[in-house]
Protein backbone atom coordinates (compact mmCIF):
# COMPACT_ATOMS: atom_id res chain seq x y z
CA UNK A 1 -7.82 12.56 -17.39
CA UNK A 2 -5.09 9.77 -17.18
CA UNK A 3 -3.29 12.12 -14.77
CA UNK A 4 -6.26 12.47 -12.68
CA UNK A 5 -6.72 8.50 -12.33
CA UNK A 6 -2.93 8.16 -11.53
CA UNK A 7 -2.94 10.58 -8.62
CA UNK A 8 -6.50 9.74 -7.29
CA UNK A 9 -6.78 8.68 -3.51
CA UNK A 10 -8.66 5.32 -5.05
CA UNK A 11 -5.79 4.25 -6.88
CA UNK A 12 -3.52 2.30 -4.12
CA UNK A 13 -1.09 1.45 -6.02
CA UNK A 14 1.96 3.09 -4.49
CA UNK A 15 0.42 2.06 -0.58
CA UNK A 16 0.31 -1.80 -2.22
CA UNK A 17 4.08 -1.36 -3.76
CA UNK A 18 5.09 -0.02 -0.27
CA UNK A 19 3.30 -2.57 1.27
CA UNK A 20 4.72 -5.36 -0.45
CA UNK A 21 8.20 -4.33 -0.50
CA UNK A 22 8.41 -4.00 3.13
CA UNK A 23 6.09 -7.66 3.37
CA UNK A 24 9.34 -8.96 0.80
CA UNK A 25 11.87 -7.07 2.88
CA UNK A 26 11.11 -8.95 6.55
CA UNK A 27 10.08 -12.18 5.20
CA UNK A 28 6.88 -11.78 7.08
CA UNK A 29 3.63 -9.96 7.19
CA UNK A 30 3.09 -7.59 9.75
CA UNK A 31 0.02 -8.32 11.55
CA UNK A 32 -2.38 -5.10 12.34
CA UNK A 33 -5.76 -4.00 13.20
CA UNK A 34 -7.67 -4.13 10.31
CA UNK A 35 -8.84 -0.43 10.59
CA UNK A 36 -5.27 0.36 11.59
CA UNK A 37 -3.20 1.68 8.64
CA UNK A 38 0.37 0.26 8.75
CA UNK A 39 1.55 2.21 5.41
């Protein structure tokens, strides 16, 4: 069940990590469409 919940297309987690890393990277947020995925 646990394994389910960690690879479930809900859980964001790894899109939020990329996210942020590349946010902490530039020094800046990278501005988008909001129904444009940048990750």
């Amino acid at each position: 069940m646990t394994q389910l919940q960690r690879n479930s297309p809900e859980n964001n987690d790894e899109s939020i990590k990329k996210i942020a890393k590349e946010v902490l990277s530039q020094r800046a947020y990278i501005c988008s469409h909001p129904l444009e995925r940048t990750y």
